[in-house]
PDB file of N, CA and C in Angstrom:
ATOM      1  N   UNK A   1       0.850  -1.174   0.000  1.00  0.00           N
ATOM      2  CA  UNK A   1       0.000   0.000   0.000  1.00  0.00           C
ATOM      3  C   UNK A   1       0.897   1.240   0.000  1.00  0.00           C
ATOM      4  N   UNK A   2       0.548   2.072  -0.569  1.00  0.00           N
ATOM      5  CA  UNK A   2       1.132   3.886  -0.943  1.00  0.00           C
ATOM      6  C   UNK A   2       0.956   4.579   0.440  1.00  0.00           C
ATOM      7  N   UNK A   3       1.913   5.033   0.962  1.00  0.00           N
ATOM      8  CA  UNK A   3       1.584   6.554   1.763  1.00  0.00           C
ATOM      9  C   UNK A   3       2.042   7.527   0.807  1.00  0.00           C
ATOM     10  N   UNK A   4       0.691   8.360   0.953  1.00  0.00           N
ATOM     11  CA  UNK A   4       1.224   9.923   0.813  1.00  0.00           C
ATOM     12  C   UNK A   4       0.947  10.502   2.176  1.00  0.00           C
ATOM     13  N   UNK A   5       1.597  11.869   1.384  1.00  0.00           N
ATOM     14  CA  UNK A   5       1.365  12.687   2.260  1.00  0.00           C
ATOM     15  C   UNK A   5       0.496  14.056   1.456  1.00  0.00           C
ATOM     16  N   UNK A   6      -0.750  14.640   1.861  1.00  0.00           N
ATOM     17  CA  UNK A   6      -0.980  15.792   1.021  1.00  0.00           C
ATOM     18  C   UNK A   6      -0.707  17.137   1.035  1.00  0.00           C
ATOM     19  N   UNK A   7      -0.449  17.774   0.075  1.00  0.00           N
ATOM     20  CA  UNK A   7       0.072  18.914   0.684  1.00  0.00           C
ATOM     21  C   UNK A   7      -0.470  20.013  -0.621  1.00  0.00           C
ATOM     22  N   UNK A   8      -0.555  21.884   0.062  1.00  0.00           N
ATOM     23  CA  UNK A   8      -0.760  22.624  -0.598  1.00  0.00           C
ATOM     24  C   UNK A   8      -0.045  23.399  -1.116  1.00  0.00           C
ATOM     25  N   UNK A   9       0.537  23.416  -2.509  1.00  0.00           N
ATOM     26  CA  UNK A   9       1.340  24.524  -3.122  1.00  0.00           C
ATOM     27  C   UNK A   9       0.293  25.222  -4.235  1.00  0.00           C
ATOM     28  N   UNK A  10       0.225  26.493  -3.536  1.00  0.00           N
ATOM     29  CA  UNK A  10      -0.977  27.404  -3.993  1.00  0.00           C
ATOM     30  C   UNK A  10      -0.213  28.009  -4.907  1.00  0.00           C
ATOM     31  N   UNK A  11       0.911  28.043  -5.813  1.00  0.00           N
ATOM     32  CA  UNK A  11       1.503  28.508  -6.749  1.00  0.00           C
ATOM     33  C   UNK A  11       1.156  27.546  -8.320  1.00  0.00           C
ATOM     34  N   UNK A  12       1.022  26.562  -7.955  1.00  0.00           N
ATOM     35  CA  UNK A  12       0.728  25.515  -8.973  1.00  0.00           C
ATOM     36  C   UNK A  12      -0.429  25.600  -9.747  1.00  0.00           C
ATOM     37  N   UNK A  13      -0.477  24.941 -11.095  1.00  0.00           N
ATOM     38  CA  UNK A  13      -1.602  25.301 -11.749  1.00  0.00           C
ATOM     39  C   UNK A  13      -3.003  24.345 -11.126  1.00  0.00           C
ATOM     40  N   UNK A  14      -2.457  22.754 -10.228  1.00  0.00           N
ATOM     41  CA  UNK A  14      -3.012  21.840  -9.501  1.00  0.00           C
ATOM     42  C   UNK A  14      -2.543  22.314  -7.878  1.00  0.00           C
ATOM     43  N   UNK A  15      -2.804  22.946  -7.615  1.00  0.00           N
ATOM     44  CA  UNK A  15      -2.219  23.552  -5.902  1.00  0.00           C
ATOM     45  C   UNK A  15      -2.635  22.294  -4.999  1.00  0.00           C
ATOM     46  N   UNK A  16      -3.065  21.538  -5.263  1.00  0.00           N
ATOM     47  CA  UNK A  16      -2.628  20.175  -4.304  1.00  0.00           C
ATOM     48  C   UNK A  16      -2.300  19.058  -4.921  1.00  0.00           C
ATOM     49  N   UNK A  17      -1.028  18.119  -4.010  1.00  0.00           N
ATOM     50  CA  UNK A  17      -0.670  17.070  -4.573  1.00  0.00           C
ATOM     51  C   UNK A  17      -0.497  15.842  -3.492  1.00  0.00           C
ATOM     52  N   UNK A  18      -0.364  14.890  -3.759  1.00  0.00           N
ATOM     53  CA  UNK A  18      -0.024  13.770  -3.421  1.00  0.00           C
ATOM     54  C   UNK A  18       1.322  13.809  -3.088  1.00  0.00           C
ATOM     55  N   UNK A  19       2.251  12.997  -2.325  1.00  0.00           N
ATOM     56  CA  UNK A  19       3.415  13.202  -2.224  1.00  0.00           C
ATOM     57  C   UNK A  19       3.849  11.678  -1.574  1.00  0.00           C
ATOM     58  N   UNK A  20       4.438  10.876  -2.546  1.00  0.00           N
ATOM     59  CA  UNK A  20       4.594   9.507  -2.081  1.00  0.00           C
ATOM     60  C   UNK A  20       6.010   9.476  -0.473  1.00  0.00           C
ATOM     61  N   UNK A  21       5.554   8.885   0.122  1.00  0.00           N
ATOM     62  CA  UNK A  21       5.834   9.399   1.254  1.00  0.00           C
ATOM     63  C   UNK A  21       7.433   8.414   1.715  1.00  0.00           C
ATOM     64  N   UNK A  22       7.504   7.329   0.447  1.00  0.00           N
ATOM     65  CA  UNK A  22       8.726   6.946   0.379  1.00  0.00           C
ATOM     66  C   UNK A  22       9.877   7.300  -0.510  1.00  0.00           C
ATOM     67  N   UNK A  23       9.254   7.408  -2.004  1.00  0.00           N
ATOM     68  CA  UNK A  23      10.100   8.131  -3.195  1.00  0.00           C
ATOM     69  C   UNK A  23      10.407   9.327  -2.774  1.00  0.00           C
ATOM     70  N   UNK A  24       9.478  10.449  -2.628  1.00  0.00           N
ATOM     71  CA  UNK A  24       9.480  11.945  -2.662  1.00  0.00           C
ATOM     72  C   UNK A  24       8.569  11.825  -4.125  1.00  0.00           C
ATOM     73  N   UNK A  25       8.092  10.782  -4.853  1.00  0.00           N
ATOM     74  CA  UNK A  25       7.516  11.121  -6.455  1.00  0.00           C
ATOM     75  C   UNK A  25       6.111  11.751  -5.548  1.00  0.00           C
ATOM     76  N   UNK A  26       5.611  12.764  -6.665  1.00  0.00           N
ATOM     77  CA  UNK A  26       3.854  13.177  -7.133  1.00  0.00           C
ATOM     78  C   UNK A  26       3.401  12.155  -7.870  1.00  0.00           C
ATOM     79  N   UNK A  27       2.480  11.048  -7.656  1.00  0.00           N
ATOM     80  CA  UNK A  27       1.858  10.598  -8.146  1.00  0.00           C
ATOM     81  C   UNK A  27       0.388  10.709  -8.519  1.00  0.00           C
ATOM     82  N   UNK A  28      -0.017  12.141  -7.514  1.00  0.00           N
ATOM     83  CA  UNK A  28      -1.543  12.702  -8.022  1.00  0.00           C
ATOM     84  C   UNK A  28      -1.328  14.113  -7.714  1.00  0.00           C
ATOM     85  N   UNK A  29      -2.111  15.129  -8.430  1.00  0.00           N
ATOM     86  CA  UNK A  29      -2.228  16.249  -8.479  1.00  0.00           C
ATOM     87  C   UNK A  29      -3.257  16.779  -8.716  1.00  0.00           C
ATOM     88  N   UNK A  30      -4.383  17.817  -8.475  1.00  0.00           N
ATOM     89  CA  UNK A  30      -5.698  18.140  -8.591  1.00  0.00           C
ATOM     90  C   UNK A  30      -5.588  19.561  -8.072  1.00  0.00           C
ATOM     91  N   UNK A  31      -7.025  20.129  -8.657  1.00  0.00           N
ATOM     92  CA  UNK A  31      -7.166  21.123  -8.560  1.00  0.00           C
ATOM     93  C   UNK A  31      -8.155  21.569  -7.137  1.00  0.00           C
ATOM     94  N   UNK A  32      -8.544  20.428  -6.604  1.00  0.00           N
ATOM     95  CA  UNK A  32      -9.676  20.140  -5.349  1.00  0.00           C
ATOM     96  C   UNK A  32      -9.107  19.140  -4.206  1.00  0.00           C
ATOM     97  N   UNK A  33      -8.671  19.746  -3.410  1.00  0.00           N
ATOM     98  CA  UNK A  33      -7.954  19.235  -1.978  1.00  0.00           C
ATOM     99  C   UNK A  33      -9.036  18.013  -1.976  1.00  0.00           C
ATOM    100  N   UNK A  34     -10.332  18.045  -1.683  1.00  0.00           N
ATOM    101  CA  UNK A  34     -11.045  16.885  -1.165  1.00  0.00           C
ATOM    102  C   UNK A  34     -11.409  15.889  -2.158  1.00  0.00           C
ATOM    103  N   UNK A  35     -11.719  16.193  -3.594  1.00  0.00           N
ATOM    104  CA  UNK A  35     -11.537  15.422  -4.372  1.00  0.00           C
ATOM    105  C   UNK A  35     -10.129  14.678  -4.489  1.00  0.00           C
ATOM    106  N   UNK A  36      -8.862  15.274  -4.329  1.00  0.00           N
ATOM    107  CA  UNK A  36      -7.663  14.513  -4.226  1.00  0.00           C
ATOM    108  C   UNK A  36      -8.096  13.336  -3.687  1.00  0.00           C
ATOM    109  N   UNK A  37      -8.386  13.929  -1.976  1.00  0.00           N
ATOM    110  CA  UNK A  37      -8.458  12.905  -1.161  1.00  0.00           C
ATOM    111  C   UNK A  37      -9.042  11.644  -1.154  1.00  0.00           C
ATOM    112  N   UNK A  38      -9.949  11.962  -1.869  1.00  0.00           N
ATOM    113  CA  UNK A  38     -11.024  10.906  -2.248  1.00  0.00           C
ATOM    114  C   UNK A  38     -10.317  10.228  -3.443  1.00  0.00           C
ATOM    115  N   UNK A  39      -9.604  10.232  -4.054  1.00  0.00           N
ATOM    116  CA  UNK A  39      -9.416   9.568  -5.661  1.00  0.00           C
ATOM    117  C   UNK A  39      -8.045   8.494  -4.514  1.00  0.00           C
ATOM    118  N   UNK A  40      -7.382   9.428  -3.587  1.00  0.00           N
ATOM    119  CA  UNK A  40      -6.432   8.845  -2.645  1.00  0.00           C
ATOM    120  C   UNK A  40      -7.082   7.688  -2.325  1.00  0.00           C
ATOM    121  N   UNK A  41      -8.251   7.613  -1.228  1.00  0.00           N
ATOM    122  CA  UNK A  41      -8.888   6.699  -0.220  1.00  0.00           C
ATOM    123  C   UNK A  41      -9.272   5.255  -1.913  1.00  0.00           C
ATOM    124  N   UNK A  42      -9.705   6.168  -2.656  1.00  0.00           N
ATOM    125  CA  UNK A  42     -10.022   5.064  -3.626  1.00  0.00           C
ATOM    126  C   UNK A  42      -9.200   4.131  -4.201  1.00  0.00           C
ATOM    127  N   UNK A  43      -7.712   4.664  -4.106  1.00  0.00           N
ATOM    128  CA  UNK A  43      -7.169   3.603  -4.245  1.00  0.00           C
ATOM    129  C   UNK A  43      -6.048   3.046  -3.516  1.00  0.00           C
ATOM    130  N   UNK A  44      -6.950   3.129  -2.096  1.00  0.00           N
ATOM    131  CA  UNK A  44      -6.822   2.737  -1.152  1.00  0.00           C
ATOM    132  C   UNK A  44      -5.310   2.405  -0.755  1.00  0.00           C
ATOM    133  N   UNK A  45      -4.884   4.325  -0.831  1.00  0.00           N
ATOM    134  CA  UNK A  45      -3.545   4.863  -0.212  1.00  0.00           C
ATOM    135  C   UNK A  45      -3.555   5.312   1.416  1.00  0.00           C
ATOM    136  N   UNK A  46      -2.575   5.372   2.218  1.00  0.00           N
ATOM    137  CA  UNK A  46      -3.052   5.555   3.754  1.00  0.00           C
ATOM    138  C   UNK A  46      -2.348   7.348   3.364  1.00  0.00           C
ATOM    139  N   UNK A  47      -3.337   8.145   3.960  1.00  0.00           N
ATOM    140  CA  UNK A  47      -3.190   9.246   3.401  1.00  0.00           C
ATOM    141  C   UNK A  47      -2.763  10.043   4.586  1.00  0.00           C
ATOM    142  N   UNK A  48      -1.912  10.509   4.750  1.00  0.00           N
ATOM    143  CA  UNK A  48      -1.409  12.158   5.611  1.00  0.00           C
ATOM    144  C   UNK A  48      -1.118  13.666   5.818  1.00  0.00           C
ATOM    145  N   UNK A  49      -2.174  14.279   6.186  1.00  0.00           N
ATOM    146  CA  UNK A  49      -2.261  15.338   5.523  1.00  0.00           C
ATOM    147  C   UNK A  49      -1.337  16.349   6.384  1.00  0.00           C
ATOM    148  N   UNK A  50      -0.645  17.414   5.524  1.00  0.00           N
ATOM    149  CA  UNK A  50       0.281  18.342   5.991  1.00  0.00           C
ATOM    150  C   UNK A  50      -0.005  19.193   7.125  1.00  0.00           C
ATOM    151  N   UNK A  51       0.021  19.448   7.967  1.00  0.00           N
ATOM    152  CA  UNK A  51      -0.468  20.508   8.537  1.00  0.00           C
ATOM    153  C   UNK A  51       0.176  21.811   8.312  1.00  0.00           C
ATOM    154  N   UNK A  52       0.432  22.492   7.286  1.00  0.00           N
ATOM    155  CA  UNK A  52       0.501  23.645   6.566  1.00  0.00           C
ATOM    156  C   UNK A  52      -0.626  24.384   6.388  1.00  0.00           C
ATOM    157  N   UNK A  53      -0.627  26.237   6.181  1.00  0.00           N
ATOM    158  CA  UNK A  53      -1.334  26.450   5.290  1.00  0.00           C
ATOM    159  C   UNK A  53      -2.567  27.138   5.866  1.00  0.00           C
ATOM    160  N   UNK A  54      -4.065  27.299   5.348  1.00  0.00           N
ATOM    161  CA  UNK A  54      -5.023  27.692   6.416  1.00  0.00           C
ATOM    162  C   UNK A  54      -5.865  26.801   6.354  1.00  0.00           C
ATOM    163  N   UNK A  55      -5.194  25.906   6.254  1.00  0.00           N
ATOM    164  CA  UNK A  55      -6.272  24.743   6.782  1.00  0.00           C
ATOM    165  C   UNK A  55      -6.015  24.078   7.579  1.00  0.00           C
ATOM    166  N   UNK A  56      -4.683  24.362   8.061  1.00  0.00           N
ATOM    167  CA  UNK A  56      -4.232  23.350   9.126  1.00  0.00           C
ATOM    168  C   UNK A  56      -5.148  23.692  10.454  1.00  0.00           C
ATOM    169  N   UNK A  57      -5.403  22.715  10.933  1.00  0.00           N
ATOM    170  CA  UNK A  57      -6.172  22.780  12.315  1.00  0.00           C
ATOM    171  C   UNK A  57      -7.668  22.745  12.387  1.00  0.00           C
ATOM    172  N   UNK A  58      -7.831  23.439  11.326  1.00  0.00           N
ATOM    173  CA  UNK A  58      -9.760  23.129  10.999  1.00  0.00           C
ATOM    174  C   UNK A  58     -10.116  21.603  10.764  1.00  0.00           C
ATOM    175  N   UNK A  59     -10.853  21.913  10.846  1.00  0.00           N
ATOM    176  CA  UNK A  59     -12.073  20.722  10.999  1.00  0.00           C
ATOM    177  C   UNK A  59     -13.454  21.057   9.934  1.00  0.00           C
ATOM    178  N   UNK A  60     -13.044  19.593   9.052  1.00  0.00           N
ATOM    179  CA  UNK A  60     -14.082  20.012   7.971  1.00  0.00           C
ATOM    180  C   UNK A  60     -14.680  18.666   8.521  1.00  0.00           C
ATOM    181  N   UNK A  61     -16.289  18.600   7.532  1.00  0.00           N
ATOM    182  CA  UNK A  61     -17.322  17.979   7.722  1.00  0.00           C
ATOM    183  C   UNK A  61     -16.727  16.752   6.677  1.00  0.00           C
ATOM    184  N   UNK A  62     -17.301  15.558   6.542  1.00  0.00           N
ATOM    185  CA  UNK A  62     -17.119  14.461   5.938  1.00  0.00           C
ATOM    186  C   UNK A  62     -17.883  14.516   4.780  1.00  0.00           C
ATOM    187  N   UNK A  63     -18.641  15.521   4.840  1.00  0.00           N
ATOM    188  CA  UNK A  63     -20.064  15.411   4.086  1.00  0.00           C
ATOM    189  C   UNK A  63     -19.522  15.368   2.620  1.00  0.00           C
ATOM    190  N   UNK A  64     -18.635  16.711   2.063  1.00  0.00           N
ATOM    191  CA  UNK A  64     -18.361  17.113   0.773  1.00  0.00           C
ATOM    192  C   UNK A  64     -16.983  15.688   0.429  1.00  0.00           C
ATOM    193  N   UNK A  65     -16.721  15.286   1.288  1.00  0.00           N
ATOM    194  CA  UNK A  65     -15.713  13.608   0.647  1.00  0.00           C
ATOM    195  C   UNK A  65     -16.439  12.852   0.369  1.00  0.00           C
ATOM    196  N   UNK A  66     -17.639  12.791   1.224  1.00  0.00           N
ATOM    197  CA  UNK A  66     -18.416  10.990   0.627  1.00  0.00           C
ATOM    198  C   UNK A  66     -18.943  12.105  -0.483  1.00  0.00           C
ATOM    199  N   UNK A  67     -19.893  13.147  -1.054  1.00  0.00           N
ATOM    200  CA  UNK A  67     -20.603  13.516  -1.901  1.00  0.00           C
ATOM    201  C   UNK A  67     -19.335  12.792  -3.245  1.00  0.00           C
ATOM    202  N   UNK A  68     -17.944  13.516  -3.165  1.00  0.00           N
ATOM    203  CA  UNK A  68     -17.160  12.951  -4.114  1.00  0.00           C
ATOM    204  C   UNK A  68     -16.951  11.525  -4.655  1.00  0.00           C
ATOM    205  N   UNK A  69     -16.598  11.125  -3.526  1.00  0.00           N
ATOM    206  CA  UNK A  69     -16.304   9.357  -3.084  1.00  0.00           C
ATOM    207  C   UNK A  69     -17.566   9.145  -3.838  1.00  0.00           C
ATOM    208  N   UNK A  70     -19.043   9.220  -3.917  1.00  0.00           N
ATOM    209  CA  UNK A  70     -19.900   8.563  -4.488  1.00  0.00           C
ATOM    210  C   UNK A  70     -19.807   8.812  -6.047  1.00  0.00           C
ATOM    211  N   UNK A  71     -19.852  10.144  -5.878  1.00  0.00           N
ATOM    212  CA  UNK A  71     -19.607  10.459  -7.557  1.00  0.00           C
ATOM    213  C   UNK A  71     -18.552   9.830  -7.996  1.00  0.00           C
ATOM    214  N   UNK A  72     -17.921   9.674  -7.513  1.00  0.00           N
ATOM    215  CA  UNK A  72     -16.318   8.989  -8.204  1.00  0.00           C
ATOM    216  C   UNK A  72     -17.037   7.236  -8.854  1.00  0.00           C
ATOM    217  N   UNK A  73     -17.516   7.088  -7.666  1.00  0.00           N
ATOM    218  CA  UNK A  73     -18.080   5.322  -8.234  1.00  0.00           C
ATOM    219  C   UNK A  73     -18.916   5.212  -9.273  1.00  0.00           C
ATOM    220  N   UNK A  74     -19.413   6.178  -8.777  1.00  0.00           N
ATOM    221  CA  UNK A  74     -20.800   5.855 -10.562  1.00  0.00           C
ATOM    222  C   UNK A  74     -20.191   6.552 -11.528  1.00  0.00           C
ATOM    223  N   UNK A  75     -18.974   7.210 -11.897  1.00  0.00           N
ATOM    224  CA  UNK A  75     -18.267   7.712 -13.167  1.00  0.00           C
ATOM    225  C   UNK A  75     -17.085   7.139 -13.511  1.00  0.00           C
ATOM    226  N   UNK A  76     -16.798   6.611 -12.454  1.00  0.00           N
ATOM    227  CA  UNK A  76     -15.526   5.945 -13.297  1.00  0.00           C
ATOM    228  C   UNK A  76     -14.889   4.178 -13.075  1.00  0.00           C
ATOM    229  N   UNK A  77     -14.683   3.719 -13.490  1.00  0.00           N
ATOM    230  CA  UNK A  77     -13.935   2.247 -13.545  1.00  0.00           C
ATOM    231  C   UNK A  77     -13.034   2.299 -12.518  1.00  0.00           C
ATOM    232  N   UNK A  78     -13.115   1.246 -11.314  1.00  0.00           N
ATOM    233  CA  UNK A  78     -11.492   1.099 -10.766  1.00  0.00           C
ATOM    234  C   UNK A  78     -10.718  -0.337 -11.479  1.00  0.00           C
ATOM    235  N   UNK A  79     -10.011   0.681 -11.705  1.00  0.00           N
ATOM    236  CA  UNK A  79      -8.704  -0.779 -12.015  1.00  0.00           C
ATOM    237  C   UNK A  79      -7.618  -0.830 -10.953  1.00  0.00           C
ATOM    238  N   UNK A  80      -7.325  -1.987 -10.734  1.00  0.00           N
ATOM    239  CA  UNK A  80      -6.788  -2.207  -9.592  1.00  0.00           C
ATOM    240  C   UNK A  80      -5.346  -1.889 -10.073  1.00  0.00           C
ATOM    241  N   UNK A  81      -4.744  -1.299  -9.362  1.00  0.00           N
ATOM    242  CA  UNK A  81      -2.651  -1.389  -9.727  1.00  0.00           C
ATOM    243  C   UNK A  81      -2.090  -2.595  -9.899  1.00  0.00           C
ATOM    244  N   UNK A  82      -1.111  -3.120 -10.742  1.00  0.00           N
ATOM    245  CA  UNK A  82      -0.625  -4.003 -10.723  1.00  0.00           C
ATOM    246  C   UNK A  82       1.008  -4.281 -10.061  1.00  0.00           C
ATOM    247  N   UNK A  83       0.893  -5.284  -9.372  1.00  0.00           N
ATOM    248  CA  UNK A  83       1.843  -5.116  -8.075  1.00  0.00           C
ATOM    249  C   UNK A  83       3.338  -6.013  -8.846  1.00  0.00           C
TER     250      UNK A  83
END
């Protein structure tokens, strides 16, 4: 299984990325922190998020990840990685 770690570089044209937490590689990048997260959980990476930034310390609702997480299932195919 993948650790990342997520993190925000608000200079980027994708200001959040994935950050494999053994390489140093980006293996995901997006334009939506919680959608990241969710495409993360989907393929079922153990995810760590930065505490950088102004989001560090808040507390968001679960609500707008599962809304994604669902949409994600009914639009797209998982294919599993090959190990």
């Amino acid at each position: 299984m993948r650790s990342v770690k997520i993190i925000d570089e608000p200079d980027n044209t994708y200001p959040y990325a994935a950050i494999d937490r053994q390489t140093g590689e980006i293996p995901l990048r997006h334009h939506d922190r919680t959608e990241l997260i969710a495409l993360c959980r989907r393929l079922e990476w153990k995810i760590e998020e930065a505490e950088k930034g102004a989001r560090a310390g808040r507390q968001t609702s679960g609500r707008r990840e599962r809304q994604v997480e669902r949409s994600l299932k009914r639009s797209a195919k998982f294919v599993a990685p090959c190990e």
